[in-house]
N, C-alpha and C. Protein backbone atom coordinates (compact mmCIF):
# COMPACT_ATOMS: atom_id res chain seq x y z
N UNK A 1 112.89 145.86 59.42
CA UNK A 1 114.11 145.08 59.53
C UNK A 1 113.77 143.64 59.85
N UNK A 2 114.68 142.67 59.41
CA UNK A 2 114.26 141.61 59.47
C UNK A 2 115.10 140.55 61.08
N UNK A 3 114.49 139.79 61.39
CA UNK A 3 115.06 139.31 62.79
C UNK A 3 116.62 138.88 62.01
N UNK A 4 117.04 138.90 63.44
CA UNK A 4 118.97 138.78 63.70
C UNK A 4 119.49 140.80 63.09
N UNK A 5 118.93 141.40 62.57
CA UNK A 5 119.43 142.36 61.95
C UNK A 5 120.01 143.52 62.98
N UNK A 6 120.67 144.02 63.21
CA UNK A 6 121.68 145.33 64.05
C UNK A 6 120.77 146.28 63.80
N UNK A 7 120.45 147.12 64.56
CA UNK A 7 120.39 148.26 64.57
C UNK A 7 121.40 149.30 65.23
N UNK A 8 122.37 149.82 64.94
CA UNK A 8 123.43 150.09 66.29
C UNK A 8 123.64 151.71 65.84
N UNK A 9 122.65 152.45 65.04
CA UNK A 9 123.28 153.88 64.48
C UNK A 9 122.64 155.05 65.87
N UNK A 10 122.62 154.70 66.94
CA UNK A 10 122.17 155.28 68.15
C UNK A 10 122.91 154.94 69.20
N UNK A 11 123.76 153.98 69.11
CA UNK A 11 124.49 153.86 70.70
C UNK A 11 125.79 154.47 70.16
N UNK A 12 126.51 154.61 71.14
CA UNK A 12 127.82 155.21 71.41
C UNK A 12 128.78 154.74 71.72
N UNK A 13 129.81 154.60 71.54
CA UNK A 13 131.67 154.26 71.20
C UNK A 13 132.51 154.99 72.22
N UNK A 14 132.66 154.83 73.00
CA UNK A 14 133.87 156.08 73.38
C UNK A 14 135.03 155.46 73.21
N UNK A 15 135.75 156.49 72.24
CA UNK A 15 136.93 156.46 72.09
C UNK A 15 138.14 156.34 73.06
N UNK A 16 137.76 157.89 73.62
CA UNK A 16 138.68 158.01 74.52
C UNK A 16 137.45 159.46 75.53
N UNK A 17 138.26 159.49 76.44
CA UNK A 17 137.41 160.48 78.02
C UNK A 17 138.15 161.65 77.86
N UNK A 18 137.12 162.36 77.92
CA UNK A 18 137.75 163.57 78.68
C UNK A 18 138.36 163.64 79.64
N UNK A 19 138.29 162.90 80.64
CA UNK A 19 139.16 162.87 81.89
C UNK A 19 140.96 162.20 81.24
N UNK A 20 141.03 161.33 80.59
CA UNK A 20 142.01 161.48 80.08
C UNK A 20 142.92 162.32 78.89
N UNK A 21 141.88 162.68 78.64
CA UNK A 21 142.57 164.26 77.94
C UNK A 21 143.40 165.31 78.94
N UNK A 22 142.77 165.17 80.15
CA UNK A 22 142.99 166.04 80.73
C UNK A 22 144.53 165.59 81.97
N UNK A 23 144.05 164.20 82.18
CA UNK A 23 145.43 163.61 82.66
C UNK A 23 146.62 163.37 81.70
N UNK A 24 146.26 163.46 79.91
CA UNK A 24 147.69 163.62 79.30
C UNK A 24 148.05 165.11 79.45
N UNK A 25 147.37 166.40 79.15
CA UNK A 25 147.57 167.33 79.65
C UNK A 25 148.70 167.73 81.15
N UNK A 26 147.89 167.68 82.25
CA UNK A 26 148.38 167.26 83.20
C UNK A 26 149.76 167.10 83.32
N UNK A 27 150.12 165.72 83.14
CA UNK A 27 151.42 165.02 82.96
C UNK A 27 152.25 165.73 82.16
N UNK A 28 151.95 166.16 81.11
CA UNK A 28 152.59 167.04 80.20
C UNK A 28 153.10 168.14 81.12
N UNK A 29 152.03 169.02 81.88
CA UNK A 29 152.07 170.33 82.60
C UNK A 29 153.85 169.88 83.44
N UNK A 30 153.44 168.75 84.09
CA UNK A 30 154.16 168.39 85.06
C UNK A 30 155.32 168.27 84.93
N UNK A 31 156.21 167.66 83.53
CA UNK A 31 157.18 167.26 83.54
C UNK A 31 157.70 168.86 82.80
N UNK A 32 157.56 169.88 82.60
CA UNK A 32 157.42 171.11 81.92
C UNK A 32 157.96 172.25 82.67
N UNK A 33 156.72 172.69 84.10
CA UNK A 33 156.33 173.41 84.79
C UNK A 33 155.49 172.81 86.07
N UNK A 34 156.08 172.08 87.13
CA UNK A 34 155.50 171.58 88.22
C UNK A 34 154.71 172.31 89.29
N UNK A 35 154.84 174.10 88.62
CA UNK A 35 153.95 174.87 89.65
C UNK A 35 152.81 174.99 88.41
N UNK A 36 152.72 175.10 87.57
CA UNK A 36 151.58 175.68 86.62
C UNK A 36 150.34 175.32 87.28
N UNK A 37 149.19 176.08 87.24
CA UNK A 37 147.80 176.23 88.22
C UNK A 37 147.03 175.20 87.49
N UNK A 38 147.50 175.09 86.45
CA UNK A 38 146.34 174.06 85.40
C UNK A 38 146.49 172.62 85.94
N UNK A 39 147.55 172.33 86.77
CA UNK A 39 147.61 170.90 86.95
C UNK A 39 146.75 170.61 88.06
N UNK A 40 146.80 171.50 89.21
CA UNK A 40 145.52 170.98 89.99
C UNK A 40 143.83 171.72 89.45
N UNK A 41 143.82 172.99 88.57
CA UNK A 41 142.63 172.85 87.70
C UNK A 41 141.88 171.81 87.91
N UNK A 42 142.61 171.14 86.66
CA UNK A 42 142.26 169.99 85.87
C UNK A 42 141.90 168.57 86.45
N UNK A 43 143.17 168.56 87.88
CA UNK A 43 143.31 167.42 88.54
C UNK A 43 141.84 167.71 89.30
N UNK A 44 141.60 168.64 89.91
CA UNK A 44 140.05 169.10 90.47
C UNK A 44 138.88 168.55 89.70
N UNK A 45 138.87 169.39 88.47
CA UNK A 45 137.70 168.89 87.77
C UNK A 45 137.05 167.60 87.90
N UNK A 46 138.50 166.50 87.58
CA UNK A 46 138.37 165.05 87.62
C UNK A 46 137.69 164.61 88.88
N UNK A 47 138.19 165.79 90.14
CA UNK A 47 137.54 164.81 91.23
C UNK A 47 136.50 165.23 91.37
N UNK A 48 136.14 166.75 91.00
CA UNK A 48 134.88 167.61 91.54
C UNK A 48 133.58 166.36 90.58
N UNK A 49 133.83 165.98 89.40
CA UNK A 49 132.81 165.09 88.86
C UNK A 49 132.18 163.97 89.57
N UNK A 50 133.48 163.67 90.52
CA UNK A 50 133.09 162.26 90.87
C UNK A 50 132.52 162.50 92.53
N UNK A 51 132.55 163.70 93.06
CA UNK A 51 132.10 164.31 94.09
C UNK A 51 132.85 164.46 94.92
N UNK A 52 134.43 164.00 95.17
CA UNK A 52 134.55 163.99 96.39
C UNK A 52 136.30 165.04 96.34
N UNK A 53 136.93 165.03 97.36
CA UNK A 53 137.09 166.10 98.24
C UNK A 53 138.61 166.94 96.91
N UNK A 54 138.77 168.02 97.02
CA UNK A 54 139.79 168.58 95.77
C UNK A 54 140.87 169.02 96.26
N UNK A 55 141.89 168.78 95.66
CA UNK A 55 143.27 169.43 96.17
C UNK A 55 143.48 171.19 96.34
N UNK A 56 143.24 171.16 97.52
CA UNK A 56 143.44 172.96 98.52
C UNK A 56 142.43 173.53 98.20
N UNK A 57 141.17 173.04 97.98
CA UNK A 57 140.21 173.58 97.80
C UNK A 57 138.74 172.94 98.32
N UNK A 58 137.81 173.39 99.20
CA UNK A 58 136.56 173.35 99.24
C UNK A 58 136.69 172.39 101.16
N UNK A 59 135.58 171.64 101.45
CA UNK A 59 135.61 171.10 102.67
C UNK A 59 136.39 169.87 102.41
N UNK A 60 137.28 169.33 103.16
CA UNK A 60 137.90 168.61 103.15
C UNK A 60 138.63 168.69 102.33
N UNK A 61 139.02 169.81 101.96
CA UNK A 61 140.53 169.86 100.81
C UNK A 61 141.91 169.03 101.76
N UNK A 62 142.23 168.32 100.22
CA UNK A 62 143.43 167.26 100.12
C UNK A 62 144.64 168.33 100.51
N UNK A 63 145.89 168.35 100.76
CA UNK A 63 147.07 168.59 100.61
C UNK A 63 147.41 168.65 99.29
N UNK A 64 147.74 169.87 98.98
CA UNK A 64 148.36 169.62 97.37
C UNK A 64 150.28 169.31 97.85
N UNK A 65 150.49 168.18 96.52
CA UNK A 65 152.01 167.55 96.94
C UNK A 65 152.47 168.95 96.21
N UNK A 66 153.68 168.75 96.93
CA UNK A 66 154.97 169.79 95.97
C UNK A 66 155.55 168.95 95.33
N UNK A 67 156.38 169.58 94.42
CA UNK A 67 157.93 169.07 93.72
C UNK A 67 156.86 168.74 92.65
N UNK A 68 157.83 168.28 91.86
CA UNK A 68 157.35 167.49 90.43
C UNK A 68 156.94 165.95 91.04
N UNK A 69 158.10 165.14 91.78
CA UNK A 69 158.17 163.39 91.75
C UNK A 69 156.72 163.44 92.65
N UNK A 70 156.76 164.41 94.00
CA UNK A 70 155.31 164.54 93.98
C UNK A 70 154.06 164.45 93.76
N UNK A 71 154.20 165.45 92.33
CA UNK A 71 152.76 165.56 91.97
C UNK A 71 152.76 164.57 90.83
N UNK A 72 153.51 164.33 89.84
CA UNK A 72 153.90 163.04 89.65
C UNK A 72 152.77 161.75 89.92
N UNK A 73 153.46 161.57 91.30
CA UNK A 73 153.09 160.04 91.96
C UNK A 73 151.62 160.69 92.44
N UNK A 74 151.11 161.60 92.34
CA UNK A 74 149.63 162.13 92.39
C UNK A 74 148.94 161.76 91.77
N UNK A 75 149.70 162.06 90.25
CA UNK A 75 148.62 162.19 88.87
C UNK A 75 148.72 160.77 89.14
N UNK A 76 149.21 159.73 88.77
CA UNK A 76 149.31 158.38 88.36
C UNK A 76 148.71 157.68 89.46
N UNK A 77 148.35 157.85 90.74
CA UNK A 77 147.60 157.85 91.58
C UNK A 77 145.98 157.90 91.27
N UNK A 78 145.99 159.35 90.37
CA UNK A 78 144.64 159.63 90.37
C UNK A 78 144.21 159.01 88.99
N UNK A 79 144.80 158.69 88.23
CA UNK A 79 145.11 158.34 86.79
C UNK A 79 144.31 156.89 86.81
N UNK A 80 145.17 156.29 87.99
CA UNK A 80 144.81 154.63 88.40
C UNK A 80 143.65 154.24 88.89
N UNK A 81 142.67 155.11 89.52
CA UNK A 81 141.46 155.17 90.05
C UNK A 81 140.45 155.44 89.25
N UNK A 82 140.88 156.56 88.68
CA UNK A 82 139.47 157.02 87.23
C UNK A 82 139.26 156.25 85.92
N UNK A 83 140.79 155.60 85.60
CA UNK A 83 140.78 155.52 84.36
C UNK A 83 140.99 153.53 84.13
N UNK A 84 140.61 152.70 85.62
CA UNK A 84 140.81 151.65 85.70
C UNK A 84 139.94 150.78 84.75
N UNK A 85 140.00 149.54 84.03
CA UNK A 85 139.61 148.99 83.59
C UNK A 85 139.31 149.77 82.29
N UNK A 86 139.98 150.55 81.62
CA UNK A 86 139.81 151.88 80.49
C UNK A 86 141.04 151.03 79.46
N UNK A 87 142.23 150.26 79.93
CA UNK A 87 142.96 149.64 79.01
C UNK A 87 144.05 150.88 78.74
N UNK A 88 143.91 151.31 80.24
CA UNK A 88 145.70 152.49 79.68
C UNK A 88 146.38 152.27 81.14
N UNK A 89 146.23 151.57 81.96
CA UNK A 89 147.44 151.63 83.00
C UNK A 89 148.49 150.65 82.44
N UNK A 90 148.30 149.24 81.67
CA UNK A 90 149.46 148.62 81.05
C UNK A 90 150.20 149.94 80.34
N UNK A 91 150.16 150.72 79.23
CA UNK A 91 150.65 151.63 78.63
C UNK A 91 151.38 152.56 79.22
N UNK A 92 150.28 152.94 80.33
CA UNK A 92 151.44 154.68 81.13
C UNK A 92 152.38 154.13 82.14
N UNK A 93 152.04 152.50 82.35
CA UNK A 93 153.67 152.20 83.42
C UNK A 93 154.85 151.90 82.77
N UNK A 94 154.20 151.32 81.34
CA UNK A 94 155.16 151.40 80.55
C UNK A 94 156.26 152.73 80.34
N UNK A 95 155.08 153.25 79.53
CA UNK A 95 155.65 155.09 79.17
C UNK A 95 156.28 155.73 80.33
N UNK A 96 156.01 155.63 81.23
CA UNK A 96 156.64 155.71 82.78
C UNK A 96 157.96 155.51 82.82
N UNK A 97 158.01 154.36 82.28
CA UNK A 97 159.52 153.70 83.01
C UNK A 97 159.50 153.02 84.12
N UNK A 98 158.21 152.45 84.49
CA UNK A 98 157.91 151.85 85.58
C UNK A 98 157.29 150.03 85.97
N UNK A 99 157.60 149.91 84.51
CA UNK A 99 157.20 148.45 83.97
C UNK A 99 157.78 147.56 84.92
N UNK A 100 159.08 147.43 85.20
CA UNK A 100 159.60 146.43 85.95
C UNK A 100 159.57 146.67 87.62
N UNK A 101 158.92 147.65 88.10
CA UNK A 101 158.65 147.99 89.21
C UNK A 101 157.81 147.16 89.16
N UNK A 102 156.37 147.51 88.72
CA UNK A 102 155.43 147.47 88.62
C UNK A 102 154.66 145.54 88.11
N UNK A 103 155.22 145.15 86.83
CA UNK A 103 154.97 144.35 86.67
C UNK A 103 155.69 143.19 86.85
N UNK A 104 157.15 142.74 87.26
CA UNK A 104 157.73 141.77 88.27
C UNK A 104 157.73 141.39 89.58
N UNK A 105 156.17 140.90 89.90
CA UNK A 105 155.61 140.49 90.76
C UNK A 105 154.75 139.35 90.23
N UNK A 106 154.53 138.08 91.75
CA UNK A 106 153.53 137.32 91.08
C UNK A 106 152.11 138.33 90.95
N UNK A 107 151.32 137.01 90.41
CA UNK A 107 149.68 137.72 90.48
C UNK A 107 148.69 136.80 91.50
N UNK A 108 148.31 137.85 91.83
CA UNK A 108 147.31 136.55 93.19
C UNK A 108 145.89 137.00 92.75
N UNK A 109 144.79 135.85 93.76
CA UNK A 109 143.51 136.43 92.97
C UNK A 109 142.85 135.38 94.17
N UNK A 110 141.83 134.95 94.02
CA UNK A 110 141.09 134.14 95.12
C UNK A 110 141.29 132.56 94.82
N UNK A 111 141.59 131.80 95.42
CA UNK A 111 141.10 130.05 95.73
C UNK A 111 140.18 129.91 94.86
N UNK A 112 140.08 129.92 93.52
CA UNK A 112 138.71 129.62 92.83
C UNK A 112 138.67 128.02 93.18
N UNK A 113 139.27 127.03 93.40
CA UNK A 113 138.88 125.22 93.68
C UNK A 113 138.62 125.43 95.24
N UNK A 114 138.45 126.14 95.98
CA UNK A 114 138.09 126.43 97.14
C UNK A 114 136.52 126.60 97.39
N UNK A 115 135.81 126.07 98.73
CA UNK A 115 134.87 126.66 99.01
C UNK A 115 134.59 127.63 100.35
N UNK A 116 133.49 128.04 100.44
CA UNK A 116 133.38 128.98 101.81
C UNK A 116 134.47 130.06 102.15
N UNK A 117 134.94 130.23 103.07
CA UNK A 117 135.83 130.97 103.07
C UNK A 117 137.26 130.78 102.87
N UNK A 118 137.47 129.18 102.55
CA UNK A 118 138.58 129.33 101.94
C UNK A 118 139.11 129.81 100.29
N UNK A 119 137.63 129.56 99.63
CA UNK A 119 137.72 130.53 98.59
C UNK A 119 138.71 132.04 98.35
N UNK A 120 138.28 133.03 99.69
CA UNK A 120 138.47 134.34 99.85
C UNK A 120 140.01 134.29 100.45
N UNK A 121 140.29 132.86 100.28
CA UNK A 121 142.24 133.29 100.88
C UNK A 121 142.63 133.59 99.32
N UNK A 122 144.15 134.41 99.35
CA UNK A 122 144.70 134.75 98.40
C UNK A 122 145.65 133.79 97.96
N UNK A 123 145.41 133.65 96.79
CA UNK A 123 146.14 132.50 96.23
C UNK A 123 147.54 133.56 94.93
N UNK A 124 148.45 132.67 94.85
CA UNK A 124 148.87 133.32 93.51
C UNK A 124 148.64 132.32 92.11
N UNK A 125 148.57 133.25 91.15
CA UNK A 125 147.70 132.21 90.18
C UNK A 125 148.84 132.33 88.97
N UNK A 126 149.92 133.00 89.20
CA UNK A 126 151.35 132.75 87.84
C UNK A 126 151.96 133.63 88.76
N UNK A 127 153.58 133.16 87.89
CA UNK A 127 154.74 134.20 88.73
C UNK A 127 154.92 134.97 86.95
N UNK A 128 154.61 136.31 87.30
CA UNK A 128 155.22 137.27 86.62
C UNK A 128 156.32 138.26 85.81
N UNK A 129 157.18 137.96 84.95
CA UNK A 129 158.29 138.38 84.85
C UNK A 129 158.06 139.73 83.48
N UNK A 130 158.83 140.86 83.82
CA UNK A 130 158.97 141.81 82.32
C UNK A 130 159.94 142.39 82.05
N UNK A 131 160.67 141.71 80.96
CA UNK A 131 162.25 141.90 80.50
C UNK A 131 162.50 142.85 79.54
N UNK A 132 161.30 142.60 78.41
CA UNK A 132 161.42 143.00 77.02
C UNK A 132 160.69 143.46 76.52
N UNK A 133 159.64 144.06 77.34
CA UNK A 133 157.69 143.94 76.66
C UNK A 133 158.12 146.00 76.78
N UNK A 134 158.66 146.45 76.68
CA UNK A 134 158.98 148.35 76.85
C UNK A 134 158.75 148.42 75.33
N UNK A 135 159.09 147.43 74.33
CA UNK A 135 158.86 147.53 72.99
C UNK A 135 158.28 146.61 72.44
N UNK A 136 157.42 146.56 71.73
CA UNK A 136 157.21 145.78 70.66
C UNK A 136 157.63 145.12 69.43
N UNK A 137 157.90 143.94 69.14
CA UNK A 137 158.55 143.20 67.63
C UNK A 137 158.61 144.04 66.60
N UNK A 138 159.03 144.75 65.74
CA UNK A 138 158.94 145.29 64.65
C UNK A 138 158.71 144.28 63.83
N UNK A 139 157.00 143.95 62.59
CA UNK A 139 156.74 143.40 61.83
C UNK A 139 158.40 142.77 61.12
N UNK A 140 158.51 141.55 60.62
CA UNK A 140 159.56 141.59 59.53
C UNK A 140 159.46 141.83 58.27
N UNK A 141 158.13 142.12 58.05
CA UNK A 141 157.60 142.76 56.53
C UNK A 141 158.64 144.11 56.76
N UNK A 142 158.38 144.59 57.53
CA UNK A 142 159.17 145.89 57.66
C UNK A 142 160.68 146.35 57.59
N UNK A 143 161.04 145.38 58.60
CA UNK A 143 162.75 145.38 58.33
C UNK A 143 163.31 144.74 56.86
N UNK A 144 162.12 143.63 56.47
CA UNK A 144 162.65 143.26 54.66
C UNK A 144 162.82 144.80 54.46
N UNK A 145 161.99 145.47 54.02
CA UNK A 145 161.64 147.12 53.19
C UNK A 145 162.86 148.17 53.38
N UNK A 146 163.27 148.09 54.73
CA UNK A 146 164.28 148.95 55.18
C UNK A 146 165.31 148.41 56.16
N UNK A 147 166.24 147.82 55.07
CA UNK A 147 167.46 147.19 55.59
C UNK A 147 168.47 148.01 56.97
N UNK A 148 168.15 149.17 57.29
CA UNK A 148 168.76 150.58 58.26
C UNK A 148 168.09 149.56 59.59
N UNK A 149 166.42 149.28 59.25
CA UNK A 149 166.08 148.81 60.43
C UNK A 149 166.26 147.78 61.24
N UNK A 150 166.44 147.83 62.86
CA UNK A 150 167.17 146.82 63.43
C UNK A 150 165.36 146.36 64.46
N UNK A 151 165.54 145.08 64.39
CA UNK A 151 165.00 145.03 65.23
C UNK A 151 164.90 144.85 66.53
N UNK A 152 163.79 145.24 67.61
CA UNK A 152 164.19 145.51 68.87
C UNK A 152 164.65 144.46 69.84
N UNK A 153 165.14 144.47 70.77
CA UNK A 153 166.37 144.05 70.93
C UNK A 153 165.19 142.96 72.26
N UNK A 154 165.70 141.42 72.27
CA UNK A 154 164.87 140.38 73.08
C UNK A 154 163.88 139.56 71.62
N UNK A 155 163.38 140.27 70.54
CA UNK A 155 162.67 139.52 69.73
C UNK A 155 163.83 139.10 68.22
């Protein structure tokens, strides 16, 4: 092969995790059947990988929540920890119904024109608003094609 040339038929892509296979599962279980055994299964597995302590099971077993809103605010809990920086918590607060909870807040972050420790004070760096973002624009290539279609409602 000649220099600048790729070689890339040996590294790996992940699509998507098994651990989130198993949290759409899950969620599914939940909104269904809030006692079904598969939801803390599964919810186990996720933690037994990462080593540490499992819901009603082993040393230091967690409290398993009751109810659905419960276990619920569990999964999305545990969802938010494993699957961070993965490019699906914008999506499931959406799918949630939890967008405007969630994302009408400012955003803060550190003093970056700061030095020493005033760096490490919290600054806010934009004020945040989400009115309309639950849907996306429908192309207008599209609504030309099929006059029935309306488009969504803010664009």
């Amino acid at each position: 092969m000649g220099a600048g040339s790729r070689n890339t038929h040996d590294q790996v892509c992940i699509l998507i995790r098994l651990a989130n296979i198993y949290f759409n599962y899950i969620e599914a279980l939940c909104h269904v059947d809030p006692t079904h055994n598969d939801i803390f299964k599964y919810l186990n597995l996720i933690r037994e990988r990462a080593g540490i302590p499992l819901y009603g099971e082993g040393a230091n077993a967690l409290p398993r929540p009751t109810g659905a809103d419960a276990i619920m605010e569990a999964i999305r809990k545990e969802k938010r920890v494993e699957l961070s920086f993965e490019n699906c918590r914008y999506f499931d607060v959406r799918r949630w119904g939890l967008a405007n909870e969630y994302f009408n807040k400012p955003v803060h972050g550190m003093s970056v024109n700061n030095d020493g420790d005033d760096f490490y004070k919290r600054a806010q760096v934009i004020e945040r608003t989400f009115e309309r973002q639950y849907f996306f624009p429908i192309p207008q290539g599209e609504i030309d094609i099929d006059k029935n279609l309306v488009q969504n409602t803010g664009y």
